[in-house]
PDB file of N, CA and C in Angstrom:
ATOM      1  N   UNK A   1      19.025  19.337  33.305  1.00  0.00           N
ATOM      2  CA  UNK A   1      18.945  18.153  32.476  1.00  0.00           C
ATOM      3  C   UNK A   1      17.698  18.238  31.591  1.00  0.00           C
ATOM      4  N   UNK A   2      18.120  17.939  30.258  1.00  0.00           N
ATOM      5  CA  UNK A   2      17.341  17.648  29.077  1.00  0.00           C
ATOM      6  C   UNK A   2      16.118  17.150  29.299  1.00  0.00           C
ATOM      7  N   UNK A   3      14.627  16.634  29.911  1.00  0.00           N
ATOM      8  CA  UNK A   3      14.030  15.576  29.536  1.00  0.00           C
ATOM      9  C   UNK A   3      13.171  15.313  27.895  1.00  0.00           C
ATOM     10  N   UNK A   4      13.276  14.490  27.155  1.00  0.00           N
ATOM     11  CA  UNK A   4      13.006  13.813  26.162  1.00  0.00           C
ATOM     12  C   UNK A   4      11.938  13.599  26.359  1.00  0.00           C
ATOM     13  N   UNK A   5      10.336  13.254  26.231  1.00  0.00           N
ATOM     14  CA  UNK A   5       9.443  12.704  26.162  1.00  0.00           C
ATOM     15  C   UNK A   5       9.265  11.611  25.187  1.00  0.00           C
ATOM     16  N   UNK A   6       9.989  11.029  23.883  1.00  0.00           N
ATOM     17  CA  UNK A   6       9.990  10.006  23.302  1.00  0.00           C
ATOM     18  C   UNK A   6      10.918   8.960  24.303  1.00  0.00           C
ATOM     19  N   UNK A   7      11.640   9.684  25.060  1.00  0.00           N
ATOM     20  CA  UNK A   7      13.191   8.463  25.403  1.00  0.00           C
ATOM     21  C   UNK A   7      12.131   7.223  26.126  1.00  0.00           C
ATOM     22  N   UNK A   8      12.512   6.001  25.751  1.00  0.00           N
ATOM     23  CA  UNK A   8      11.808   4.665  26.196  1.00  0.00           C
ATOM     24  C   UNK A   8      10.307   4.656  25.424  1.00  0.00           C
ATOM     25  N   UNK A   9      10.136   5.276  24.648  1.00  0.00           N
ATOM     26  CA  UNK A   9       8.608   4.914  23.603  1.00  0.00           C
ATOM     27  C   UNK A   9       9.220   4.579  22.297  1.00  0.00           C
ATOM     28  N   UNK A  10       8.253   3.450  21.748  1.00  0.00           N
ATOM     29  CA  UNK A  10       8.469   2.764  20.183  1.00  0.00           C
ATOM     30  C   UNK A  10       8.685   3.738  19.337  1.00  0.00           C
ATOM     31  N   UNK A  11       9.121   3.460  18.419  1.00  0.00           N
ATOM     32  CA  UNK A  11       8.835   4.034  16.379  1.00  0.00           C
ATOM     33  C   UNK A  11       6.717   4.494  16.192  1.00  0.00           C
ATOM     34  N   UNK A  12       6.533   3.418  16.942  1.00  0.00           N
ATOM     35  CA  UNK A  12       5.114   3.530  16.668  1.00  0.00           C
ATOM     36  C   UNK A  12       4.420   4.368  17.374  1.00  0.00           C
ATOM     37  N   UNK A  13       4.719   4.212  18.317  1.00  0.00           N
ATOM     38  CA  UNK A  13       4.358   5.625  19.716  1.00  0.00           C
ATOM     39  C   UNK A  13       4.859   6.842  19.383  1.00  0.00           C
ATOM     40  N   UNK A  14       5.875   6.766  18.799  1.00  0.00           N
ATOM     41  CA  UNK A  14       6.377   8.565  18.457  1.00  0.00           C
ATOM     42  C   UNK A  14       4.937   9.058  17.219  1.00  0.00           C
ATOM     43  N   UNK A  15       5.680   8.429  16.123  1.00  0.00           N
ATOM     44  CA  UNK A  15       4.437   8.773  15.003  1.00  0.00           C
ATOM     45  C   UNK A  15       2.862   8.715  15.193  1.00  0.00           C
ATOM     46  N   UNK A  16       2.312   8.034  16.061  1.00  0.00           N
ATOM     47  CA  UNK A  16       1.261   7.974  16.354  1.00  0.00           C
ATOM     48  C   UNK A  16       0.853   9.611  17.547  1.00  0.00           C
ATOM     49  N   UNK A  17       1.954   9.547  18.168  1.00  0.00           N
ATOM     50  CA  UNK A  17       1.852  11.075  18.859  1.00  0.00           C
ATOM     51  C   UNK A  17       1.987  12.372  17.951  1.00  0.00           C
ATOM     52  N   UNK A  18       2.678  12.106  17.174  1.00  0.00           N
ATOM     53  CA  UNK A  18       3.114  13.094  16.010  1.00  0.00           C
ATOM     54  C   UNK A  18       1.816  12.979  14.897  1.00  0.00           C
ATOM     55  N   UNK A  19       0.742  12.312  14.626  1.00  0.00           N
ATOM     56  CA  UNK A  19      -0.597  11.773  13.882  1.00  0.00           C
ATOM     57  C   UNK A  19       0.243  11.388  12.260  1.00  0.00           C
ATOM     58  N   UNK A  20       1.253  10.427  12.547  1.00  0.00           N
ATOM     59  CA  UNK A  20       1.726   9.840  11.137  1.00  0.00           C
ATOM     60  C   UNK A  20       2.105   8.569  11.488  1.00  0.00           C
ATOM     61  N   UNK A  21       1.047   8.001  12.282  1.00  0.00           N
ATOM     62  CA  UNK A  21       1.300   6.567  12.455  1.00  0.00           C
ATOM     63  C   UNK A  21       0.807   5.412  11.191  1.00  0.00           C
ATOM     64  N   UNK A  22      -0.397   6.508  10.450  1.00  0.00           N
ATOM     65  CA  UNK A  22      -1.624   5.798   9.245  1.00  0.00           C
ATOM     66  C   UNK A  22      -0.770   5.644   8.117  1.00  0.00           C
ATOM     67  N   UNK A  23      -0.124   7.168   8.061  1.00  0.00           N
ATOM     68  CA  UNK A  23       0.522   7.215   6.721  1.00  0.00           C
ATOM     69  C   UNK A  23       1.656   6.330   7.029  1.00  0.00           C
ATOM     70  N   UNK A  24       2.495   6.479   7.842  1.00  0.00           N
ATOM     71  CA  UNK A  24       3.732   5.901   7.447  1.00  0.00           C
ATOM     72  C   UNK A  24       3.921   4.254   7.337  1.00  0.00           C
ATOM     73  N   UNK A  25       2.549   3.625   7.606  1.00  0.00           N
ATOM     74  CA  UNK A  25       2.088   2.355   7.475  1.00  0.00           C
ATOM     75  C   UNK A  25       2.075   2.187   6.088  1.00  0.00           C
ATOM     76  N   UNK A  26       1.063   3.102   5.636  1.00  0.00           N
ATOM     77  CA  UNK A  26       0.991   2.887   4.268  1.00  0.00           C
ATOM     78  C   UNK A  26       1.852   2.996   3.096  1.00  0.00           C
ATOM     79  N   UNK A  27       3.003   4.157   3.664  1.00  0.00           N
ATOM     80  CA  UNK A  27       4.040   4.495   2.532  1.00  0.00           C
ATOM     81  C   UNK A  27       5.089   3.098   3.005  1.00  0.00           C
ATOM     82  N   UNK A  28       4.786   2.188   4.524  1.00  0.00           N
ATOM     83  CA  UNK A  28       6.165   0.726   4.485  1.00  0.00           C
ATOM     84  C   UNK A  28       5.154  -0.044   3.588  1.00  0.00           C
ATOM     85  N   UNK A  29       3.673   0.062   3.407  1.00  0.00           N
ATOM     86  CA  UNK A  29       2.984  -1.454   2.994  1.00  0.00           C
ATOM     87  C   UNK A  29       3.009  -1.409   1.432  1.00  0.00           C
ATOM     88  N   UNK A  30       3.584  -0.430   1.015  1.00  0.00           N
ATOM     89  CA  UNK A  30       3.983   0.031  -0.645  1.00  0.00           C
ATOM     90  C   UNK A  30       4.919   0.085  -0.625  1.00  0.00           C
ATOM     91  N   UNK A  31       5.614   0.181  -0.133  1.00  0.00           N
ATOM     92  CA  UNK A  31       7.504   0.320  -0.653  1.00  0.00           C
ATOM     93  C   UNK A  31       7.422  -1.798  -0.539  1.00  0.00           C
ATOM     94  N   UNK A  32       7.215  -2.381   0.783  1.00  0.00           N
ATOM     95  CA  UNK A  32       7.079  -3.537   0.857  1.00  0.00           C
ATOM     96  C   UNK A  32       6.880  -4.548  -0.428  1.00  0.00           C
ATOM     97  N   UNK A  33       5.272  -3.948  -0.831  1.00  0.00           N
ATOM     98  CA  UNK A  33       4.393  -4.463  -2.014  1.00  0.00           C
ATOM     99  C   UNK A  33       5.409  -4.594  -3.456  1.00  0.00           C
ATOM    100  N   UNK A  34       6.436  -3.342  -3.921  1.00  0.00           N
ATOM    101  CA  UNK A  34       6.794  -2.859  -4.612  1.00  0.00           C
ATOM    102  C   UNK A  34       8.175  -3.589  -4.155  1.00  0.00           C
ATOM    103  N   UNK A  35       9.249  -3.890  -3.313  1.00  0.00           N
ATOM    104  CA  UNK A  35      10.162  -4.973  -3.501  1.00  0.00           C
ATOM    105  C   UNK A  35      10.045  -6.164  -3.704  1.00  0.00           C
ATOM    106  N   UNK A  36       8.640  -6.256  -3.147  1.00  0.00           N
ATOM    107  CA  UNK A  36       8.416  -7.903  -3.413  1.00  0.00           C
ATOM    108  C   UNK A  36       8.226  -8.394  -5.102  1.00  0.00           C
ATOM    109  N   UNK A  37       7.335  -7.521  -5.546  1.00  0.00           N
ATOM    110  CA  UNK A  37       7.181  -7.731  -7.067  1.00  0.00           C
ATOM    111  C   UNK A  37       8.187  -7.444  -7.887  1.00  0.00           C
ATOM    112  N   UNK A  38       9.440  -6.458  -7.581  1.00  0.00           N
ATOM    113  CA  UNK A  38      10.280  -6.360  -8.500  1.00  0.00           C
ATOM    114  C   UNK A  38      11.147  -7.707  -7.990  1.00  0.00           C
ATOM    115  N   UNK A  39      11.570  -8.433  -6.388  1.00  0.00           N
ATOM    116  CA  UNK A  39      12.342  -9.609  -6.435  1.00  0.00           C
ATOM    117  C   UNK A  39      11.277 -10.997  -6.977  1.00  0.00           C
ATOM    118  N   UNK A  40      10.346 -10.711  -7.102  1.00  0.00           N
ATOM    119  CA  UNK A  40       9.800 -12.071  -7.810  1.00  0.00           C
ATOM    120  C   UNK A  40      10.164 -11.375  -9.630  1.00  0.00           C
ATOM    121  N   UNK A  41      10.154 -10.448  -9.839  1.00  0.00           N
ATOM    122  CA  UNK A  41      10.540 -10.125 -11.261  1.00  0.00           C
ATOM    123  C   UNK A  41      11.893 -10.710 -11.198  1.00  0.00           C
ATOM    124  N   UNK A  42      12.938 -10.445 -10.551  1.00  0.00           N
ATOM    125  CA  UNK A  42      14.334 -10.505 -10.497  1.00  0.00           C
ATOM    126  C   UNK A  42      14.714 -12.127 -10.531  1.00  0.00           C
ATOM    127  N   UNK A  43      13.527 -12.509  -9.658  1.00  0.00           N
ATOM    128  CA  UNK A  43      14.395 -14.519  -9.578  1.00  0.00           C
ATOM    129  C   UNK A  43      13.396 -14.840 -10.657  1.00  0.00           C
ATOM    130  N   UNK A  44      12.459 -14.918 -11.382  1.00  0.00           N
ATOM    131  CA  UNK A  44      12.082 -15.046 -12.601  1.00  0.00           C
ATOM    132  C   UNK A  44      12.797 -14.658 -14.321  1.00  0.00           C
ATOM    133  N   UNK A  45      13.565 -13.658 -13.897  1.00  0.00           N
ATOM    134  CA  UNK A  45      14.228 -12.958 -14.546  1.00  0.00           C
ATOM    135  C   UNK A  45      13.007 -12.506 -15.693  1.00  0.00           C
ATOM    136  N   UNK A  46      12.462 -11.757 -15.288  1.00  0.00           N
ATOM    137  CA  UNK A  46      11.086 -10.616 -15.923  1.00  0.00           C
ATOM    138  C   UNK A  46      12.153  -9.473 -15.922  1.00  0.00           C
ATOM    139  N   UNK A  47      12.372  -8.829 -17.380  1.00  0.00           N
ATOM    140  CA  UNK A  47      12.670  -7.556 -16.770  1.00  0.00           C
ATOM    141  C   UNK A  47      11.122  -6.243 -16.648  1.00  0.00           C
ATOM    142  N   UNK A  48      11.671  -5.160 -16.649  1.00  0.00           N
ATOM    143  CA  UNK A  48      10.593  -4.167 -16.822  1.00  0.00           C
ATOM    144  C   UNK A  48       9.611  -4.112 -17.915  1.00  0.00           C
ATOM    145  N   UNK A  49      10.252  -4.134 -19.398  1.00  0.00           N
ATOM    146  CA  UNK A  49       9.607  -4.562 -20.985  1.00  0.00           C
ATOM    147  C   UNK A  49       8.784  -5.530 -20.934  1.00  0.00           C
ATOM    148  N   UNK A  50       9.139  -6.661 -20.492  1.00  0.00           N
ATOM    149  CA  UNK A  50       8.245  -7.811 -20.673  1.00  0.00           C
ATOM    150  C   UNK A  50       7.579  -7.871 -19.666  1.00  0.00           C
ATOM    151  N   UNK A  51       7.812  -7.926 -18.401  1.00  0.00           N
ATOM    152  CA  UNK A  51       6.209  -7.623 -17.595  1.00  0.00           C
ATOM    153  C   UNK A  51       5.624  -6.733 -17.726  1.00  0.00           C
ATOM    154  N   UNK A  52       5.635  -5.621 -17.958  1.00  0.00           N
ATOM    155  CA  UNK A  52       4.619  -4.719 -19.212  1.00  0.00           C
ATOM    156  C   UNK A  52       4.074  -5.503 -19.704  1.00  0.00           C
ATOM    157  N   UNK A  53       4.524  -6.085 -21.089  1.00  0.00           N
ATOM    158  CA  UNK A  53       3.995  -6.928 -21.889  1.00  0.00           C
ATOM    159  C   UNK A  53       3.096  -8.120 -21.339  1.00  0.00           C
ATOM    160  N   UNK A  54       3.358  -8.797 -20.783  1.00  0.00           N
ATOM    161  CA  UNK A  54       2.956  -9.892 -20.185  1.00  0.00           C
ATOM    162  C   UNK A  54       1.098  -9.685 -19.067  1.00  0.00           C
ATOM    163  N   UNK A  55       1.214  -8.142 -18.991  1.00  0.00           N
ATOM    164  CA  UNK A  55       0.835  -7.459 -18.034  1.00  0.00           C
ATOM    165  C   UNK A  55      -0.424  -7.183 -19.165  1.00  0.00           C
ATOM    166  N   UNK A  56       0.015  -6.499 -20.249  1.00  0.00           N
ATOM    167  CA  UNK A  56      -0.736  -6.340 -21.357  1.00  0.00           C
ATOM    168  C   UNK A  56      -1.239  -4.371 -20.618  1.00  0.00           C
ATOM    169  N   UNK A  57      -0.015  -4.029 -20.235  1.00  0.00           N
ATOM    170  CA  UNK A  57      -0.054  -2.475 -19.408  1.00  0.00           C
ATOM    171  C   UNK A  57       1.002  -2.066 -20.666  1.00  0.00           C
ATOM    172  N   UNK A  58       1.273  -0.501 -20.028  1.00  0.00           N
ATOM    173  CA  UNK A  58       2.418   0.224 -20.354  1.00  0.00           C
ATOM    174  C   UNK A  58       3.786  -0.051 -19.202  1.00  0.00           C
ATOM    175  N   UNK A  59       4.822   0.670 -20.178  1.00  0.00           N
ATOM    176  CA  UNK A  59       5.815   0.689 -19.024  1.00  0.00           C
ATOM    177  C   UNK A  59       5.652   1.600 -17.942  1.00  0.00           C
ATOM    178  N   UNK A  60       5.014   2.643 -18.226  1.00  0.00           N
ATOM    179  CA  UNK A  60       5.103   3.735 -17.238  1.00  0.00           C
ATOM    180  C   UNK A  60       4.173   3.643 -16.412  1.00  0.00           C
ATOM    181  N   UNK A  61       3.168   2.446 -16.723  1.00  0.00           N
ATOM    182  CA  UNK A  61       2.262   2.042 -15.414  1.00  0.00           C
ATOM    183  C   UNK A  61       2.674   1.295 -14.897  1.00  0.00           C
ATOM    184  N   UNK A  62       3.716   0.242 -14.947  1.00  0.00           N
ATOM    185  CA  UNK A  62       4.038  -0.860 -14.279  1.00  0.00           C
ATOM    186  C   UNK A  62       5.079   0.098 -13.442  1.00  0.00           C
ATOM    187  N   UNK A  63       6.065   1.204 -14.261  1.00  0.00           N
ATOM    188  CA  UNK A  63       7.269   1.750 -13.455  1.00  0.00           C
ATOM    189  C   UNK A  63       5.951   2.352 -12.447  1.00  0.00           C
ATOM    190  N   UNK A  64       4.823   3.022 -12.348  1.00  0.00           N
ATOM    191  CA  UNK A  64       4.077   3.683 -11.642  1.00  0.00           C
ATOM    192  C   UNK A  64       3.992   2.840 -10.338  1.00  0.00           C
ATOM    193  N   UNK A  65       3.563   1.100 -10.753  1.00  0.00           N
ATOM    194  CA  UNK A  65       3.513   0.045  -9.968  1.00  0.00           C
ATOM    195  C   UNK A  65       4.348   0.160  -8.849  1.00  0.00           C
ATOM    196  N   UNK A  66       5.429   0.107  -9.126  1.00  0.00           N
ATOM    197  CA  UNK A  66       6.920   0.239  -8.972  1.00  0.00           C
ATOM    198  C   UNK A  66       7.218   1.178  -8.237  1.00  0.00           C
ATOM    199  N   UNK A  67       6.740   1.953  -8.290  1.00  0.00           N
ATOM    200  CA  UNK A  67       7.184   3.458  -7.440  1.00  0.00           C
ATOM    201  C   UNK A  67       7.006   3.412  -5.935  1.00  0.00           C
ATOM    202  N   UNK A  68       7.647   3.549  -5.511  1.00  0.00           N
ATOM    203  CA  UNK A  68       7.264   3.307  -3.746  1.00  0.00           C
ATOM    204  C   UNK A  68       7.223   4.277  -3.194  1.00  0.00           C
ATOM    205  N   UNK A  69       6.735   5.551  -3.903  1.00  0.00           N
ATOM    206  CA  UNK A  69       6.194   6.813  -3.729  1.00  0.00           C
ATOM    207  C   UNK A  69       4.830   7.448  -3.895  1.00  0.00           C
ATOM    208  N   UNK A  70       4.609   5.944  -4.807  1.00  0.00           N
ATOM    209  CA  UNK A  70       3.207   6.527  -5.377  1.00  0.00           C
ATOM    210  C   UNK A  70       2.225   5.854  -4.759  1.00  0.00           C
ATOM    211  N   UNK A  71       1.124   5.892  -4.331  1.00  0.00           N
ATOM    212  CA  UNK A  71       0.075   5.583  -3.674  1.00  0.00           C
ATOM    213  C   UNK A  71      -0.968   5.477  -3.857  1.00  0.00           C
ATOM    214  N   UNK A  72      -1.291   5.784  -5.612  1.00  0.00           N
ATOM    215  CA  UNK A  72      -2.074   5.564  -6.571  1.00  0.00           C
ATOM    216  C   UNK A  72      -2.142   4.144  -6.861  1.00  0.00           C
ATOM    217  N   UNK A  73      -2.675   3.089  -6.854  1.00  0.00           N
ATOM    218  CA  UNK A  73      -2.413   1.425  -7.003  1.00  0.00           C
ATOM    219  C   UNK A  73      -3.693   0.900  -7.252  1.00  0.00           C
ATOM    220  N   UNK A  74      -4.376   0.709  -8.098  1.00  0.00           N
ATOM    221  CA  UNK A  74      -5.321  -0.444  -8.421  1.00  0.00           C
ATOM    222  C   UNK A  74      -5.365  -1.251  -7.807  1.00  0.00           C
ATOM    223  N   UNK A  75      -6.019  -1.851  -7.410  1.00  0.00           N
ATOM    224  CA  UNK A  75      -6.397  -3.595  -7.165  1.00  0.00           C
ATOM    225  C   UNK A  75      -6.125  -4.840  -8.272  1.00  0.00           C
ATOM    226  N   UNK A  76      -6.803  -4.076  -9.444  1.00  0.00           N
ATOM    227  CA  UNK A  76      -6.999  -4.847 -10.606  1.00  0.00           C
ATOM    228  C   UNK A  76      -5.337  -4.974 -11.637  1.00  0.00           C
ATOM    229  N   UNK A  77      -4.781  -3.494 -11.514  1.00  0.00           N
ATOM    230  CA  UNK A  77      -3.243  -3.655 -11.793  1.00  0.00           C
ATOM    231  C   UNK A  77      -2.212  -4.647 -11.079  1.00  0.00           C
ATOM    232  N   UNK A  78      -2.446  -4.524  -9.286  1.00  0.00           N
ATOM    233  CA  UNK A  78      -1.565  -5.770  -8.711  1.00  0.00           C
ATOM    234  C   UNK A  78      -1.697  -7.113  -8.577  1.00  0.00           C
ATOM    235  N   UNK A  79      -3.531  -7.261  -8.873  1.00  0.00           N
ATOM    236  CA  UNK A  79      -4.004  -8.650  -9.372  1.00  0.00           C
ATOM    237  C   UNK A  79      -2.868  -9.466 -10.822  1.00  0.00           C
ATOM    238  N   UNK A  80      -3.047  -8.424 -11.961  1.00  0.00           N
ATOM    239  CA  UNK A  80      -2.465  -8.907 -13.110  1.00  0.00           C
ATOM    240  C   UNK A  80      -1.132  -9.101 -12.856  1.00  0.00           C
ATOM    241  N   UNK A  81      -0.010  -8.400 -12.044  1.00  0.00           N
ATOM    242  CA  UNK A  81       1.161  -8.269 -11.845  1.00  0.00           C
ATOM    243  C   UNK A  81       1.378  -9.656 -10.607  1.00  0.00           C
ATOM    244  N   UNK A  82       0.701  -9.517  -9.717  1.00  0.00           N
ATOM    245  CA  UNK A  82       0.988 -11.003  -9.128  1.00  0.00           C
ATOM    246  C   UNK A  82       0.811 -11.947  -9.898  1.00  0.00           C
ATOM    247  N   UNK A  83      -0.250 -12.171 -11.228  1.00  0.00           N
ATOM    248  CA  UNK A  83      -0.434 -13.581 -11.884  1.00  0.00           C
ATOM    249  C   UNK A  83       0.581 -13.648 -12.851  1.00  0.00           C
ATOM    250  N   UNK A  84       1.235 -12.352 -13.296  1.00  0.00           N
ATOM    251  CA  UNK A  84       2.021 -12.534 -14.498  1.00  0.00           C
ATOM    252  C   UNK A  84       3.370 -13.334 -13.656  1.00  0.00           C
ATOM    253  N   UNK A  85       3.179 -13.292 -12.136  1.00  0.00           N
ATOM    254  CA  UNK A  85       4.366 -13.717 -11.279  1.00  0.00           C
ATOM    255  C   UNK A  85       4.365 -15.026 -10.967  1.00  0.00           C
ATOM    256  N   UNK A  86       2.868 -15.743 -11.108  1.00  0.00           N
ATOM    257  CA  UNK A  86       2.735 -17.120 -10.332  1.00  0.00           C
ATOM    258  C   UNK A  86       2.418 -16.477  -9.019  1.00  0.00           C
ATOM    259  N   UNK A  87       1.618 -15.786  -8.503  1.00  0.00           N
ATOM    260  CA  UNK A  87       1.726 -15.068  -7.619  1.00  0.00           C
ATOM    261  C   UNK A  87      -0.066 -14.445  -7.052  1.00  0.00           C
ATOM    262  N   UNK A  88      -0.504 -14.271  -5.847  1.00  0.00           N
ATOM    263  CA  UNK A  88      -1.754 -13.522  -5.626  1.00  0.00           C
ATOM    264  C   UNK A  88      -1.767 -12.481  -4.660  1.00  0.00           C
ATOM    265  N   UNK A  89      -2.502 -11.735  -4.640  1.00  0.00           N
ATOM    266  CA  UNK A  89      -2.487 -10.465  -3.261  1.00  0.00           C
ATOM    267  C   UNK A  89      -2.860 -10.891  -2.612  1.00  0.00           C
ATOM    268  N   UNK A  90      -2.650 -11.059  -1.075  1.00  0.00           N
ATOM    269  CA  UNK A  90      -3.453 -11.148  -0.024  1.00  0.00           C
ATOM    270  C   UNK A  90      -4.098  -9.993   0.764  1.00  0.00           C
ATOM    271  N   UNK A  91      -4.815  -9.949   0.995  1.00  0.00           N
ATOM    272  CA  UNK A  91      -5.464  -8.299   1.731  1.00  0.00           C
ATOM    273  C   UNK A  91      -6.473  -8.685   2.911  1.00  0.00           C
ATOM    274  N   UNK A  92      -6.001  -8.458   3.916  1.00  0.00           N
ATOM    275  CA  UNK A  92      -7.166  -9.038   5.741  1.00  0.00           C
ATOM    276  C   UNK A  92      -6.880  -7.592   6.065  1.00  0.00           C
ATOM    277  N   UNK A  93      -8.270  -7.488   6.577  1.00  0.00           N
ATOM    278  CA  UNK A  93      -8.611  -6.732   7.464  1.00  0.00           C
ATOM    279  C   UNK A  93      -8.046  -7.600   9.063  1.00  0.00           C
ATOM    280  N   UNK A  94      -7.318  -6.817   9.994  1.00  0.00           N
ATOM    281  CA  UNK A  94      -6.774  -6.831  10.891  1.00  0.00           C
ATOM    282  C   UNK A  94      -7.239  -6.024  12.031  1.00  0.00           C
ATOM    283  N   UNK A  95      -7.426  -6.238  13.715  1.00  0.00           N
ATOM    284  CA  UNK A  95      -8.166  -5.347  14.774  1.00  0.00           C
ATOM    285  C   UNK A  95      -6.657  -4.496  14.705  1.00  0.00           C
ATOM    286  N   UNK A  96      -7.035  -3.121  15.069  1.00  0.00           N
ATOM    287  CA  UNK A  96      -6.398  -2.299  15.479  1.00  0.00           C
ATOM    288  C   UNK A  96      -5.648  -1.792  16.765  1.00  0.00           C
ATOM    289  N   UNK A  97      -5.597  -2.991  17.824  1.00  0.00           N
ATOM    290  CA  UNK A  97      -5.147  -2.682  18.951  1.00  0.00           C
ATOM    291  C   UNK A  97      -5.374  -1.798  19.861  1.00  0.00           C
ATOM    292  N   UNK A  98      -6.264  -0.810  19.644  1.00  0.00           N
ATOM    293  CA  UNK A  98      -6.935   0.390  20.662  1.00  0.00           C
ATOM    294  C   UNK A  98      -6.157   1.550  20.176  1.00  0.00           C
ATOM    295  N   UNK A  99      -5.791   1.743  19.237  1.00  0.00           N
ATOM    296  CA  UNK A  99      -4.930   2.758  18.371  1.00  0.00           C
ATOM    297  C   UNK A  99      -6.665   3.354  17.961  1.00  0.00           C
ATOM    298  N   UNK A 100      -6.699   4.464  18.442  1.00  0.00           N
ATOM    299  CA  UNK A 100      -8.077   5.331  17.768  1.00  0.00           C
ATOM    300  C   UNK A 100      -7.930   5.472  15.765  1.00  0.00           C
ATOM    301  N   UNK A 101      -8.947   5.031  15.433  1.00  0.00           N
ATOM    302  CA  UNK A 101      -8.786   5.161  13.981  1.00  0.00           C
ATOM    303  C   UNK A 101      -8.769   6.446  13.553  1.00  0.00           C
ATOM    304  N   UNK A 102      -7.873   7.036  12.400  1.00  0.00           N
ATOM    305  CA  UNK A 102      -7.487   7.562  11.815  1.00  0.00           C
ATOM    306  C   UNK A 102      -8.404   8.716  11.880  1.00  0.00           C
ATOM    307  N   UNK A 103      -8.100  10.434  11.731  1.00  0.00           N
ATOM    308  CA  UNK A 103      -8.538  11.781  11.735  1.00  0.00           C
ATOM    309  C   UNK A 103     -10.046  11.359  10.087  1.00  0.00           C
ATOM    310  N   UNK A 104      -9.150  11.039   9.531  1.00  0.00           N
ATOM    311  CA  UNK A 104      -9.508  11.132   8.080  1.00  0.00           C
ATOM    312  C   UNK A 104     -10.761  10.262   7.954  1.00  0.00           C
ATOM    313  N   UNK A 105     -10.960   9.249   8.788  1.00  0.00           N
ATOM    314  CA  UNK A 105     -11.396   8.258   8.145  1.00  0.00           C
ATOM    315  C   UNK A 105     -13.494   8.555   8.959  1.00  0.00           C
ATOM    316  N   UNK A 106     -12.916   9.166   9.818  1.00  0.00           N
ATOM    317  CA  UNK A 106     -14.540  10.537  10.533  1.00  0.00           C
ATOM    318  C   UNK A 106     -14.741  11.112   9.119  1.00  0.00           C
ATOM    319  N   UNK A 107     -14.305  11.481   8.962  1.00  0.00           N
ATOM    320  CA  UNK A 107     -14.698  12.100   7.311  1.00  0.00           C
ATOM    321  C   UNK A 107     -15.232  11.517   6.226  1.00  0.00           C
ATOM    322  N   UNK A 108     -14.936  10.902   5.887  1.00  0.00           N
ATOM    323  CA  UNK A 108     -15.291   9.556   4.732  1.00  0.00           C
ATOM    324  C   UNK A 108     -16.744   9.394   4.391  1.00  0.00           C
ATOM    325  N   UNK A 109     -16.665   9.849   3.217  1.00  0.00           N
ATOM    326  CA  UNK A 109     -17.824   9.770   2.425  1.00  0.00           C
ATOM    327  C   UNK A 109     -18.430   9.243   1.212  1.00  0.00           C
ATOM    328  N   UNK A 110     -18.974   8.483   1.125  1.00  0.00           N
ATOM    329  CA  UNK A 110     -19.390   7.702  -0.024  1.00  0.00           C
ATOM    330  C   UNK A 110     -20.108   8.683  -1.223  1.00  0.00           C
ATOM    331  N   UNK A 111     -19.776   8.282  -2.176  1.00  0.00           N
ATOM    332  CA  UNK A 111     -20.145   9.115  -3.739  1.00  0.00           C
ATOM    333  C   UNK A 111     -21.533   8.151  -3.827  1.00  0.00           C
ATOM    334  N   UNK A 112     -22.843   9.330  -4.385  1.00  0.00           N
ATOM    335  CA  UNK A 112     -24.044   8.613  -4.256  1.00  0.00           C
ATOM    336  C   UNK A 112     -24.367   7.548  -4.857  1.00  0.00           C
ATOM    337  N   UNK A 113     -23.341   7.662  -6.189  1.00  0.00           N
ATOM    338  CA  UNK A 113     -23.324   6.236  -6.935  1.00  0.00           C
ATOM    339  C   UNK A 113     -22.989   4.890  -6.484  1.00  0.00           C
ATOM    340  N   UNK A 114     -22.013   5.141  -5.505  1.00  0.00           N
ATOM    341  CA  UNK A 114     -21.519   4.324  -4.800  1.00  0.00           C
ATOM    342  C   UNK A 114     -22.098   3.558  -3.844  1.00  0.00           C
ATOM    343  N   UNK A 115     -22.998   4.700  -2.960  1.00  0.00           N
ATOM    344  CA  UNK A 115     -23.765   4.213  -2.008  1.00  0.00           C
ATOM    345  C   UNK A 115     -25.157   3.647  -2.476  1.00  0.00           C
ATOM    346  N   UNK A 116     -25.535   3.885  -3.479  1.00  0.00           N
ATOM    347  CA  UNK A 116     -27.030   3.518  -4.733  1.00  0.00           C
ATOM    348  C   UNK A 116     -26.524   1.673  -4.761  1.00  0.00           C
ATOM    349  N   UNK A 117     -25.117   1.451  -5.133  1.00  0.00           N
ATOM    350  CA  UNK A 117     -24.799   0.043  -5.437  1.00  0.00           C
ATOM    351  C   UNK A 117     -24.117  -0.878  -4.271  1.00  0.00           C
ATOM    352  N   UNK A 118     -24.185   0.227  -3.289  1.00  0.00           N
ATOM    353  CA  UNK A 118     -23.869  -0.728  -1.878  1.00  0.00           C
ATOM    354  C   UNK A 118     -25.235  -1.448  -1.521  1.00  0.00           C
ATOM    355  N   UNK A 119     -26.108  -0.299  -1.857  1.00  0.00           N
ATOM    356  CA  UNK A 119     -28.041   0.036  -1.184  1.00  0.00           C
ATOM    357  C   UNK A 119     -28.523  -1.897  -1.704  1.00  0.00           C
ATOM    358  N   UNK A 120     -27.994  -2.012  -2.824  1.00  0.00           N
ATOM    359  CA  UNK A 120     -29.110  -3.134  -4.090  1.00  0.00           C
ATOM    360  C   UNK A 120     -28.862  -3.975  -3.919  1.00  0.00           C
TER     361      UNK A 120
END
């Protein structure tokens, strides 16, 4: 007989054993981000052209917006795109449940400019 080591563990327990528990958070909290703004486009009836416009962007940054592939995202781009909606971002920091933080994030390094205007 077969034994399985996932059989009776979560979605979250597999990927987190597999070390793609971070990412695959991040690629649902953008695909998420990115239906929500195109169905507030949709019951507004915004199409793509005019929230551009409205946006005072291009199309191919808002389609960029849009992309639930891309992971490139401003702050300051989804600010304008929620207001062109009647709309705001919310963003909380949340405890992590005893989930060890991320490989990547031991690494993390501040650019000196960066850390000069944290310093002042």
């Amino acid at each position: 007989m077969i034994e399985d080591k996932n059989i009776g563990s979560t979605l979250e327990d597999f990927l987190q054993g597999e070390g793609q528990l971070e990412e695959a958070r991040q690629i649902a909290a953008k695909r998420l981000l990115g239906w929500q703004l195109q169905e507030a486009m949709k019951n507004l009836h915004i199409n793509k052209v005019e929230m551009a416009k409205r946006m005072q962007t291009s199309r191919s940054q808002l389609d960029r917006l849009l992309d639930p592939d891309n992971d490139k995202v401003r702050l300051d781009t989804l600010n304008r795109a929620a207001a062109v909606l009647g709309k705001r971002i919310k963003l909380e920091l949340v405890e992590n449940q005893g989930e060890p933080a991320p490989a990547q994030s031991a690494d993390l390094q501040i650019p000196p400019r960066t850390a000069e205007r944290l310093d002042a």
